[in-house]
N, C-alpha and C. Protein backbone atom coordinates (compact mmCIF):
# COMPACT_ATOMS: atom_id res chain seq x y z
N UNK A 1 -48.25 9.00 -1.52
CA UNK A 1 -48.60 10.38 -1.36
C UNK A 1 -49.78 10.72 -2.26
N UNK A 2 -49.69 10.09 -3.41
CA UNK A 2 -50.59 10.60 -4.21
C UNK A 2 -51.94 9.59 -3.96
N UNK A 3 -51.77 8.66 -4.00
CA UNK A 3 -52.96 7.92 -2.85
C UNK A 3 -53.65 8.69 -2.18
N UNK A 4 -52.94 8.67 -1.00
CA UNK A 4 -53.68 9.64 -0.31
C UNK A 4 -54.70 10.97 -0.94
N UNK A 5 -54.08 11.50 -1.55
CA UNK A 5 -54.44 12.92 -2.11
C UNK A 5 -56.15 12.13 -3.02
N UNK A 6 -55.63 11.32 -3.66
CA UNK A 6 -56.93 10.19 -4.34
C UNK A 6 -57.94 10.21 -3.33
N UNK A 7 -57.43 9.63 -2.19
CA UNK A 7 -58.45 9.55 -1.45
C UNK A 7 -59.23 10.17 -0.79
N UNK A 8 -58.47 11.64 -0.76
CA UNK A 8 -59.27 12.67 -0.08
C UNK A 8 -60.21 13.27 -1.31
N UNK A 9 -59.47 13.46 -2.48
CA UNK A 9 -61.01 13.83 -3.52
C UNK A 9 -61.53 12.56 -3.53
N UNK A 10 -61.83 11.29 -3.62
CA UNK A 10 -62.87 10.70 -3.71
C UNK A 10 -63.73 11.05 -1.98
N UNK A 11 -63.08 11.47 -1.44
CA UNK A 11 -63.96 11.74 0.24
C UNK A 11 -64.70 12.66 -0.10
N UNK A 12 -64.37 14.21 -0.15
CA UNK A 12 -64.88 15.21 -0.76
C UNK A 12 -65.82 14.52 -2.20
N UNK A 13 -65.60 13.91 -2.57
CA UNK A 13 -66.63 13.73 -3.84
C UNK A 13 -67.80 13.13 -3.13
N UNK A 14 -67.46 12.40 -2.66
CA UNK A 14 -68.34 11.18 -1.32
C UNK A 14 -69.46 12.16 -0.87
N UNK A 15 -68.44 12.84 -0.12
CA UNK A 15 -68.91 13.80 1.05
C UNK A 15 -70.12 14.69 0.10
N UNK A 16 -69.90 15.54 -1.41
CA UNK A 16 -70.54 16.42 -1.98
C UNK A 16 -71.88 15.51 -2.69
N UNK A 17 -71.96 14.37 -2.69
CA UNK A 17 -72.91 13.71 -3.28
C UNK A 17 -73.77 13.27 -1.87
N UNK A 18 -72.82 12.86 -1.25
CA UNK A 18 -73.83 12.20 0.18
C UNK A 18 -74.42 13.87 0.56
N UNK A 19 -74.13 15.38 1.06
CA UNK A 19 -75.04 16.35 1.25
C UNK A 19 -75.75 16.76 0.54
N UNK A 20 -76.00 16.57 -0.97
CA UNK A 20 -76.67 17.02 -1.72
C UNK A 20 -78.13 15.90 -1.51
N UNK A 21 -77.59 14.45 -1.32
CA UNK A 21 -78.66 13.75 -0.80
C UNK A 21 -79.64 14.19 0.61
N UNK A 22 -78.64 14.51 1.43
CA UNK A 22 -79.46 14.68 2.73
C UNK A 22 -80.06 16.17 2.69
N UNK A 23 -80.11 16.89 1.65
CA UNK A 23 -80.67 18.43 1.20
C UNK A 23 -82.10 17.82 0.78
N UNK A 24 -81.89 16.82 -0.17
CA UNK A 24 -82.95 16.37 -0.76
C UNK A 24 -84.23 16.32 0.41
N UNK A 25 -83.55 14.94 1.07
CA UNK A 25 -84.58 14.38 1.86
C UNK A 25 -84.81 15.22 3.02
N UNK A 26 -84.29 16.45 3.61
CA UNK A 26 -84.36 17.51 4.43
C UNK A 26 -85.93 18.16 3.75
N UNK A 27 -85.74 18.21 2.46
CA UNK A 27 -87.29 19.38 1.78
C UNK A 27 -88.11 17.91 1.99
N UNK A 28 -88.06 16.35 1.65
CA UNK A 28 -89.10 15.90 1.73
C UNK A 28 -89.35 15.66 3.26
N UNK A 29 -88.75 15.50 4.03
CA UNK A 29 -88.72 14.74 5.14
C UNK A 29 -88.74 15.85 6.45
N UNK A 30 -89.28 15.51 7.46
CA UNK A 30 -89.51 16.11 8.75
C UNK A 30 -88.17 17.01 9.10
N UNK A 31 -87.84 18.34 9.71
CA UNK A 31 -86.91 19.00 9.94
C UNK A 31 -85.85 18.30 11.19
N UNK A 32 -86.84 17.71 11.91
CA UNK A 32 -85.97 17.63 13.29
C UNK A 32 -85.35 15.95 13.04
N UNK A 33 -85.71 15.39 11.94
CA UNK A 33 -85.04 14.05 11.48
C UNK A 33 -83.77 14.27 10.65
N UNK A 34 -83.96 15.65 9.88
CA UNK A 34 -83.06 15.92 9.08
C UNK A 34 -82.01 16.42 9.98
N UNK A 35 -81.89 17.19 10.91
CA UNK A 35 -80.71 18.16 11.80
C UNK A 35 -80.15 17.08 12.30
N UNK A 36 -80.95 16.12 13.28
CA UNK A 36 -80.62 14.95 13.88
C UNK A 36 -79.52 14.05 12.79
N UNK A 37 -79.79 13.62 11.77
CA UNK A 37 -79.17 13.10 10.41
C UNK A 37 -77.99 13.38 9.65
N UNK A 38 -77.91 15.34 9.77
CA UNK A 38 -77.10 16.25 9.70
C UNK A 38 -75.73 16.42 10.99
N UNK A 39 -76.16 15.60 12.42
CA UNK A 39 -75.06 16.33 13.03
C UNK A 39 -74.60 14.48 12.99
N UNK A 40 -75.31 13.96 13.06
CA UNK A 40 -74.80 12.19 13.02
C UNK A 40 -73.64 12.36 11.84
N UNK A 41 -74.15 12.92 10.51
CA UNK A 41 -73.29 12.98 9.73
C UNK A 41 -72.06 13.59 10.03
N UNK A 42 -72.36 14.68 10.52
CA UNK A 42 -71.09 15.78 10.50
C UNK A 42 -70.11 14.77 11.52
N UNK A 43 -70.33 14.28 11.75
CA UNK A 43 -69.75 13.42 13.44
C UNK A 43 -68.64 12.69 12.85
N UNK A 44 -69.95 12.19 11.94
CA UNK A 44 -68.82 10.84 11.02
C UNK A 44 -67.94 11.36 9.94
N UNK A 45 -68.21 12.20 9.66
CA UNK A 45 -67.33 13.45 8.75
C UNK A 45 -66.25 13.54 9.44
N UNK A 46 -66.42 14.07 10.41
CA UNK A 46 -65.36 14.47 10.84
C UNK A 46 -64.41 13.89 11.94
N UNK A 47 -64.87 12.50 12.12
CA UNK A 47 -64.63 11.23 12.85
C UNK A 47 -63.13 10.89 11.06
N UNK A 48 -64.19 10.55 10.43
CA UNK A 48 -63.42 10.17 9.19
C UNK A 48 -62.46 11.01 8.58
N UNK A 49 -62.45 12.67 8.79
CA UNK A 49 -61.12 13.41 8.32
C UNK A 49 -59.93 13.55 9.41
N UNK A 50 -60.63 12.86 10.61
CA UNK A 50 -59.34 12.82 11.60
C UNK A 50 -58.61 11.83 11.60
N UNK A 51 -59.34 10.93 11.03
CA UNK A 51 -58.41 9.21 10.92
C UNK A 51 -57.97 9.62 9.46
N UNK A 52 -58.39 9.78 8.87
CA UNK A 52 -57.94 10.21 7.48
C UNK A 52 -56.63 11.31 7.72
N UNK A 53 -56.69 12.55 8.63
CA UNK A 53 -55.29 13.54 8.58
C UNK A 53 -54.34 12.85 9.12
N UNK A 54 -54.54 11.61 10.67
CA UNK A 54 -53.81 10.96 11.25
C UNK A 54 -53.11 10.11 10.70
N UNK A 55 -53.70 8.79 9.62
CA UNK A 55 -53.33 8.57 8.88
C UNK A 55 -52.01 9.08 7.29
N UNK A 56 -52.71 10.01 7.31
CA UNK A 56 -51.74 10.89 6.02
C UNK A 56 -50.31 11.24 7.43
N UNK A 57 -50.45 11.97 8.04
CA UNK A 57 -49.46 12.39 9.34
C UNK A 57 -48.77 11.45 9.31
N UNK A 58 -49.27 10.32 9.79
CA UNK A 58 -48.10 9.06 10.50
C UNK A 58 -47.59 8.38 8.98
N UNK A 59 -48.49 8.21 7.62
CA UNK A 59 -47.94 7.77 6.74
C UNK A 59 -46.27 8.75 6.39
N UNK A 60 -46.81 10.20 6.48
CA UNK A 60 -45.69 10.94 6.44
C UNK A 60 -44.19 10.67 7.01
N UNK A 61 -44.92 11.20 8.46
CA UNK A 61 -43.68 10.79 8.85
C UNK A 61 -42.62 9.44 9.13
N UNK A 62 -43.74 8.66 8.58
CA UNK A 62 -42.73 7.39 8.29
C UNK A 62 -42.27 7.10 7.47
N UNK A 63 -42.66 7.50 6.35
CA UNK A 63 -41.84 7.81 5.20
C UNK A 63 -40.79 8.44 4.87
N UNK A 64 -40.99 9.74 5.74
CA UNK A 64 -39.54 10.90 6.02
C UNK A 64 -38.18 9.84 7.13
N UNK A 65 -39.15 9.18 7.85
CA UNK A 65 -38.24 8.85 8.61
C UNK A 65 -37.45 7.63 8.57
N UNK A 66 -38.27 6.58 7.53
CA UNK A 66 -37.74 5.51 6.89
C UNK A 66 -36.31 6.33 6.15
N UNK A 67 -36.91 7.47 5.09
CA UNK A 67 -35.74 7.86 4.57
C UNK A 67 -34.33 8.42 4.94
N UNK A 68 -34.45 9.17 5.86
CA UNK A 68 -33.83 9.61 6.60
C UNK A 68 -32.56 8.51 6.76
N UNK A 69 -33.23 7.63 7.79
CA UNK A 69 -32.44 6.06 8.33
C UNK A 69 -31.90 5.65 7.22
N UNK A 70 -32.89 5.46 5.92
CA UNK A 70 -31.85 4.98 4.54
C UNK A 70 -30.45 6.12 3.99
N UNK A 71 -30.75 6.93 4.03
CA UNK A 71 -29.90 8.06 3.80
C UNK A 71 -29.20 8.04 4.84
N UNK A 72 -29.12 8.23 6.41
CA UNK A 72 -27.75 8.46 6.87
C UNK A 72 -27.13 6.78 7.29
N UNK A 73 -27.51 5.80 6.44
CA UNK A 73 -27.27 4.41 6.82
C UNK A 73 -26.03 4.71 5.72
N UNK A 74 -26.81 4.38 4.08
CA UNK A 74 -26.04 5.03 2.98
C UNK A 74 -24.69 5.32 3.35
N UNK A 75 -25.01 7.05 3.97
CA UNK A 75 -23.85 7.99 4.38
C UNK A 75 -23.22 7.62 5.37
N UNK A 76 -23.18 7.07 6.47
CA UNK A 76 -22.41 6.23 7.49
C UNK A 76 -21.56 5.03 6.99
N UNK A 77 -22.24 4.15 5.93
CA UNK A 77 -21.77 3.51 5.18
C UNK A 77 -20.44 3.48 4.08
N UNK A 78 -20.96 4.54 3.32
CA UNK A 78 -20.41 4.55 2.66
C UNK A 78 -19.07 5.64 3.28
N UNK A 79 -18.94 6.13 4.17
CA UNK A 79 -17.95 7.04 4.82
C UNK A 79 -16.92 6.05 5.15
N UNK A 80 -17.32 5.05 5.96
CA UNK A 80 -16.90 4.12 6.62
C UNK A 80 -15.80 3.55 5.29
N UNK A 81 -16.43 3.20 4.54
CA UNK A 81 -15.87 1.85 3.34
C UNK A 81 -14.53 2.68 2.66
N UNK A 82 -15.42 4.34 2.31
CA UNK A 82 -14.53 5.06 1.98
C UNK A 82 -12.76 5.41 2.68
N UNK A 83 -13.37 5.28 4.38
CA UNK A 83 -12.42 5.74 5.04
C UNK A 83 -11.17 4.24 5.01
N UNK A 84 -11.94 3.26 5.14
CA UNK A 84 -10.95 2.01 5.43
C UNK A 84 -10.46 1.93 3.90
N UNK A 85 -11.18 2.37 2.61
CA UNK A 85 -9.98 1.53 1.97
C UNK A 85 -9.10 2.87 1.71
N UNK A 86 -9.10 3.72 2.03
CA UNK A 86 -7.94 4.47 1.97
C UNK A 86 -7.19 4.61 3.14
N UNK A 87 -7.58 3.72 4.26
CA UNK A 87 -6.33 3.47 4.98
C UNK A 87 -5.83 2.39 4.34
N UNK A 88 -6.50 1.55 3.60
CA UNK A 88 -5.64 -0.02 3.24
C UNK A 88 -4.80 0.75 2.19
N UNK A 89 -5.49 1.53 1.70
CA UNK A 89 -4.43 1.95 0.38
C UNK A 89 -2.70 2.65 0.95
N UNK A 90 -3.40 3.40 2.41
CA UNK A 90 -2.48 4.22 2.53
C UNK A 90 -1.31 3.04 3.28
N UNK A 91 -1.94 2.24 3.85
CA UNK A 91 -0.69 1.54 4.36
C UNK A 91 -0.47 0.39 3.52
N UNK A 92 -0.94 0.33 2.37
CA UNK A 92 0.14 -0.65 1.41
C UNK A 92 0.98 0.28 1.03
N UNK A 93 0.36 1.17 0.66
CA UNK A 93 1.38 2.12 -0.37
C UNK A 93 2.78 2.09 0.70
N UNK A 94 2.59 2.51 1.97
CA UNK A 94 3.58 2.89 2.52
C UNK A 94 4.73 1.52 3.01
N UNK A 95 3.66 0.52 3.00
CA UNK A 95 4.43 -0.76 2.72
C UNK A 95 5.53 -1.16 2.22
N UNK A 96 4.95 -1.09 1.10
CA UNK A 96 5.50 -1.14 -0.12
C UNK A 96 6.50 -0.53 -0.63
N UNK A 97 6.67 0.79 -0.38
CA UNK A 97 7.59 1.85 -0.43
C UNK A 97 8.63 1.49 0.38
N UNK A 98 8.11 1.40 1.81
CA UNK A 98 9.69 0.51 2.72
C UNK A 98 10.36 -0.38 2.72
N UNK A 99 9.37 -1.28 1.77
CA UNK A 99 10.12 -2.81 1.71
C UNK A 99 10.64 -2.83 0.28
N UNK A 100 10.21 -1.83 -0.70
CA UNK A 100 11.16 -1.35 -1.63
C UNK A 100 12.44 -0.69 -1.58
N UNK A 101 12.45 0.46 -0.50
CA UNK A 101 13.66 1.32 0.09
C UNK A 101 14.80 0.24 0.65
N UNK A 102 13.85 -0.89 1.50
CA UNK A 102 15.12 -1.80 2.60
C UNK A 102 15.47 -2.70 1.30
N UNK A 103 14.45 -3.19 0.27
CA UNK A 103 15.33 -3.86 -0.45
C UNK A 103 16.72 -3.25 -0.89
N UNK A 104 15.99 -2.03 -1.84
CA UNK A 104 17.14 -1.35 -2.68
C UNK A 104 18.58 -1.30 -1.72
N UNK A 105 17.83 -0.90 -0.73
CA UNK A 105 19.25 -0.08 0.27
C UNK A 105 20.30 -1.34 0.70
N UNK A 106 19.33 -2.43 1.01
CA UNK A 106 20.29 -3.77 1.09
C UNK A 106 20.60 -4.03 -0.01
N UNK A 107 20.48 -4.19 -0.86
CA UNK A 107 21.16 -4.46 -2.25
C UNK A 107 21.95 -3.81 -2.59
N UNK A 108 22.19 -2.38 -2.62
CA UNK A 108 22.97 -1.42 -2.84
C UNK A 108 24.05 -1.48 -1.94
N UNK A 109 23.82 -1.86 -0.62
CA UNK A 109 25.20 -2.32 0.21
C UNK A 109 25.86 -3.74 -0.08
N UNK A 110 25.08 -4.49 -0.27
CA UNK A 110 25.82 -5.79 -0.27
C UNK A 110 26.31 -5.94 -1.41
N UNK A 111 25.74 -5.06 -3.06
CA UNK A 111 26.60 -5.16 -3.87
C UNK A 111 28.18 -4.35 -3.31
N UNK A 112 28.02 -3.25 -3.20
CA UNK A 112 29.02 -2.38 -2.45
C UNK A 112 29.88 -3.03 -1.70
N UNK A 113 29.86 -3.66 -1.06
CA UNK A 113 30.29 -4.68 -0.20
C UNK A 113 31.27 -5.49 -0.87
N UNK A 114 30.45 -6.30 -1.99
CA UNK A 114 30.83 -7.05 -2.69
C UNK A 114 32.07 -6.39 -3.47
N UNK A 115 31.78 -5.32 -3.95
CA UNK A 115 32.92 -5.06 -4.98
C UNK A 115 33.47 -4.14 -3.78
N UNK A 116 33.57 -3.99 -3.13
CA UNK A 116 34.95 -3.47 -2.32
C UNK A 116 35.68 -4.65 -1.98
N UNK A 117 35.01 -5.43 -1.33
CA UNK A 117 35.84 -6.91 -0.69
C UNK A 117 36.73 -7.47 -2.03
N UNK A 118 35.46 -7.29 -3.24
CA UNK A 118 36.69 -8.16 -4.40
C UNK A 118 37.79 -6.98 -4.85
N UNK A 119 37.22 -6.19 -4.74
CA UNK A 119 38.69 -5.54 -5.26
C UNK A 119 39.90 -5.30 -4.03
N UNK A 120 39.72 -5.20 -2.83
CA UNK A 120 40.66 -5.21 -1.84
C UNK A 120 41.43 -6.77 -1.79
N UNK A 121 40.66 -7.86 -1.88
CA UNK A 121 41.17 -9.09 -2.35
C UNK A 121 42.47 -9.13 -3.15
N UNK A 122 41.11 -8.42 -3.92
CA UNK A 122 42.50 -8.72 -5.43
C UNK A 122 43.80 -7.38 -5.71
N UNK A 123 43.49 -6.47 -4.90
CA UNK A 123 44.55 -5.60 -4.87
C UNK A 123 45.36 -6.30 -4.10
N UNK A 124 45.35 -7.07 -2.90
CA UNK A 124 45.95 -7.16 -1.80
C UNK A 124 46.61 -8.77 -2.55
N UNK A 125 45.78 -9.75 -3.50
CA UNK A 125 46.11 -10.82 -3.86
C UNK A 125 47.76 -10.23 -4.73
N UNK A 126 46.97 -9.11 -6.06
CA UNK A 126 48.27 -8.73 -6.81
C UNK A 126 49.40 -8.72 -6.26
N UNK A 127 49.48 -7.69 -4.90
CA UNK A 127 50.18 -6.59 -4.18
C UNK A 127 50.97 -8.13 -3.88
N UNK A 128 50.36 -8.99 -2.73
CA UNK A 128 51.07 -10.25 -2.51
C UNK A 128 51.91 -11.08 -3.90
N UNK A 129 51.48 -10.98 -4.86
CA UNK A 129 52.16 -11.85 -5.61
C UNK A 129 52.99 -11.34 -6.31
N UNK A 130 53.35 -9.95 -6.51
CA UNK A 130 53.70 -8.87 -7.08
C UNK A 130 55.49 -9.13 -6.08
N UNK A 131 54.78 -8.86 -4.65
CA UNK A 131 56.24 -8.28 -3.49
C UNK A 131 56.69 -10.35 -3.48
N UNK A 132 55.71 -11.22 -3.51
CA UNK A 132 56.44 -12.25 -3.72
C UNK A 132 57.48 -12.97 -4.89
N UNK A 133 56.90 -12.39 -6.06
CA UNK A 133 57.74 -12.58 -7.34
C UNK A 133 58.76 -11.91 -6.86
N UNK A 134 58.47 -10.52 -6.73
CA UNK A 134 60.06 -9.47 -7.04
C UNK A 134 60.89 -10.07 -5.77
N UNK A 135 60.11 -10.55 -4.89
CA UNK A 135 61.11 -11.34 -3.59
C UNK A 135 62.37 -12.73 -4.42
N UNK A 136 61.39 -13.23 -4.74
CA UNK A 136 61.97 -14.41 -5.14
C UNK A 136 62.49 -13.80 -6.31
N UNK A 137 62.21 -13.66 -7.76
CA UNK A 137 63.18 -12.98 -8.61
C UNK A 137 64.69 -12.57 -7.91
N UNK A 138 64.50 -11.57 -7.24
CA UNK A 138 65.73 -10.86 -6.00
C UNK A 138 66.34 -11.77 -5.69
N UNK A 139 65.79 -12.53 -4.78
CA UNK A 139 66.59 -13.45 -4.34
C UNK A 139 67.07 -14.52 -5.27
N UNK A 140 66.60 -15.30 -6.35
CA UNK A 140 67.00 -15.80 -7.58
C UNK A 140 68.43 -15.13 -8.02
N UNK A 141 68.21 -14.08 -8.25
CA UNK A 141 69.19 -13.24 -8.99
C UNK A 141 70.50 -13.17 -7.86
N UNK A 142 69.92 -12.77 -6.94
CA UNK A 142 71.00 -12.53 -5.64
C UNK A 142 71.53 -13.80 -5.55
N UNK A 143 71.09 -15.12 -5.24
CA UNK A 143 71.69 -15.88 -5.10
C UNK A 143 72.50 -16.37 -6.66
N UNK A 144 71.79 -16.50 -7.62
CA UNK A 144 72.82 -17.03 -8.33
C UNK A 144 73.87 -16.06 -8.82
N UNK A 145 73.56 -14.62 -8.25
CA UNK A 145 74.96 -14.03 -8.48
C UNK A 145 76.31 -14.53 -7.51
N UNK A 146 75.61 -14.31 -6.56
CA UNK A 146 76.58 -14.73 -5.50
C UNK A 146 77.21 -16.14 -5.66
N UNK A 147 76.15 -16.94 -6.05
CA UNK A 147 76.56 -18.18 -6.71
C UNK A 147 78.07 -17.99 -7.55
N UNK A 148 77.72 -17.30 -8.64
CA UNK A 148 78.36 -17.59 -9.45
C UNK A 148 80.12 -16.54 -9.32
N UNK A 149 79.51 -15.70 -8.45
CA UNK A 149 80.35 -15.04 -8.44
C UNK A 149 81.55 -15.73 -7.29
N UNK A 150 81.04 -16.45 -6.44
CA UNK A 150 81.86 -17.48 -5.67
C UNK A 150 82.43 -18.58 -6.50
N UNK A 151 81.82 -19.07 -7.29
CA UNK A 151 82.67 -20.10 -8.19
C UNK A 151 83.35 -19.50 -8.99
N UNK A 152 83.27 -18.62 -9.77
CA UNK A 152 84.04 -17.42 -10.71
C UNK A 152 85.46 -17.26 -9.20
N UNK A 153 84.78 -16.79 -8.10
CA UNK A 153 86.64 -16.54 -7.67
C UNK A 153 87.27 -17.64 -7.05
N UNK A 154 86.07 -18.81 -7.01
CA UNK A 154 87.06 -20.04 -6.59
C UNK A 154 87.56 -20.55 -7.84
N UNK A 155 87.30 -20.70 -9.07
CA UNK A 155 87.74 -21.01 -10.03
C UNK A 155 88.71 -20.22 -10.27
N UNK A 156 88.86 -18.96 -9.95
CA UNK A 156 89.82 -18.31 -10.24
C UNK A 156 91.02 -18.29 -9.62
N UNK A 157 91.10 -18.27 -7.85
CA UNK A 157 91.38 -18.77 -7.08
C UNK A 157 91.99 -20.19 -7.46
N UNK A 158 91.75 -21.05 -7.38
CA UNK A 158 92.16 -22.28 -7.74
C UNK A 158 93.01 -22.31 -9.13
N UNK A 159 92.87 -21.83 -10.27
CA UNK A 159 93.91 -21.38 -11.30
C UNK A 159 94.64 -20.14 -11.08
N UNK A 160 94.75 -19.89 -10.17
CA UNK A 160 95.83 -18.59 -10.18
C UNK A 160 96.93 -19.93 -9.28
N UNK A 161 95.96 -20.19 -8.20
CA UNK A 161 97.09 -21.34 -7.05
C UNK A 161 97.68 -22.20 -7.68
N UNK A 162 96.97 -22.97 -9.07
CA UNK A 162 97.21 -23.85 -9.92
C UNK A 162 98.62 -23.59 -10.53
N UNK A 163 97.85 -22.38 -11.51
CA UNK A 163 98.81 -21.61 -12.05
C UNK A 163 100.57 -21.43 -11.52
N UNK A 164 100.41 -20.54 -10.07
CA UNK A 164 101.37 -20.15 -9.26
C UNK A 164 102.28 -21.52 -8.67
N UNK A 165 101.31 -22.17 -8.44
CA UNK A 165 101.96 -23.74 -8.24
C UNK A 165 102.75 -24.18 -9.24
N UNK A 166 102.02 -24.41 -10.65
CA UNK A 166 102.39 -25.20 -11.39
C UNK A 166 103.97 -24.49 -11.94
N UNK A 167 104.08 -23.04 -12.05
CA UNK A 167 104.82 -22.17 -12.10
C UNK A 167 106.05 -22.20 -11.47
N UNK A 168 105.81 -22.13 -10.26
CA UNK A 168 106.48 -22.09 -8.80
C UNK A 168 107.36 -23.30 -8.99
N UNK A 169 106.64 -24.84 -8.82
CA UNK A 169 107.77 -25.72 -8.74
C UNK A 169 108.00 -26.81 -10.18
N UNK A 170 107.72 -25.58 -10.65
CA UNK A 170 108.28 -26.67 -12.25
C UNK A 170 109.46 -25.99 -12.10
N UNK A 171 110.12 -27.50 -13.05
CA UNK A 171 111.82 -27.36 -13.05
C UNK A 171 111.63 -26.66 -14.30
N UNK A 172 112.63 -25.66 -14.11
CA UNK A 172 113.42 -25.03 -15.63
C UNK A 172 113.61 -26.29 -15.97
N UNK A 173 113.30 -25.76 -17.71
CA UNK A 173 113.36 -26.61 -18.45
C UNK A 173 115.08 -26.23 -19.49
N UNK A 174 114.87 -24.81 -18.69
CA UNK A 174 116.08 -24.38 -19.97
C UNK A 174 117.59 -24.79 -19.13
C-alpha cells in the first residue's frame, strides 16, 4: 500500500520536473513543436495514471480478497475444530458417565445379590441344622426314654413275677 503511494509521489515528482522542462524548451523552441510535445505527453501521462490507478485497484482488491478467504478459511476452520471437539468431549463425557452408572449399578446388584443369597443360605443352613438337631436331640431323648422306660417296667415286671413266683411257690419254711 505504501509502495504504491511511493510511487505515485515519485510520478508526480517525475511528472513536476519533466513540465517544468517542457516550459523551458516551449520559450526556446517553436510553439507548434511544443503543443505537439505537450499533448504526446499528456497521452502518456495519462496512459501511465490509468495503468498506475488499475494497478493500485486490482492490487487492492486482491489483497482485500486474499484476506477475506484467509479470514473466513480461519473462521470456518476454526468453527469446525471447535464444534467436533466438543462433540468428542460431549460424547465421552456421556460415555463415560454410562459405563460408570452400568458399572456401579451392576456392582451394586451383584453385591446385593450376593449378600442376600449368603444370608438366605445361611439362615436356611442354621434353620436346617437347628430343626435337625432339635429333631434328633427329640428323638434321642424320646427314644432313650422309652428305652429305658421299657426296661425299667420289664425289669420291673420280671421282679415283681420273680418276686410273686419266688413267693408264691416257696415252701413255708415255718
Amino acid at each position: 500500500m505504501y509502495g504504491c503511494m511511493f510511487c505515485m509521489l515519485l510520478f508526480n515528482v517525475v511528472n513536476q520536473v519533466f513540465l517544468f522542462l517542457c516550459l523551458c524548451i516551449l520559450i526556446v523552441m517553436y510553439v507548434p513543436f511544443c503543443v505537439f510535445f505537450f499533448i504526446v505527453l499528456f497521452c502518456v501521462m495519462f496512459v501511465c495514471k490509468c495503468v498506475l490507478y488499475c494497478t493500485v485497484l486490482y492490487c487492492t482488491v486482491l489483497y482485500c480478497t486474499v484476506l477475506y478467504c484467509t479470514v473466513l478459511y480461519c473462521t470456518v476452520l476454526y468453527s469446525t475444530v471447535l464444534y467436533f471437539t466438543v462433540l468428542y468431549c460431549t460424547v465421552l463425557y456421556c460415555t463415560l458417565l454410562y459405563s460408570t452408572l452400568l458399572y456401579c449399578t451392576v456392582l451394586y446388584c451383584t453385591v446385593l445379590y450376593c449378600i442376600l443369597l449368603y444370608y438366605t443360605v445361611l439362615y436356611c443352613t442354621v434353620l436346617y441344622c437347628t430343626a435337625l438337631y432339635c429333631t434328633v436331640l427329640y428323638c434321642t431323648v424320646l427314644y432313650c426314654t422309652v428305652l429305658y422306660c421299657t426296661l425299667l417296667y420289664c425289669t420291673l415286671l420280671y421282679c415283681t413275677v420273680l418276686y410273686c413266683t419266688a413267693t408264691w411257690f416257696q415252701p413255708n419254711c415255718s
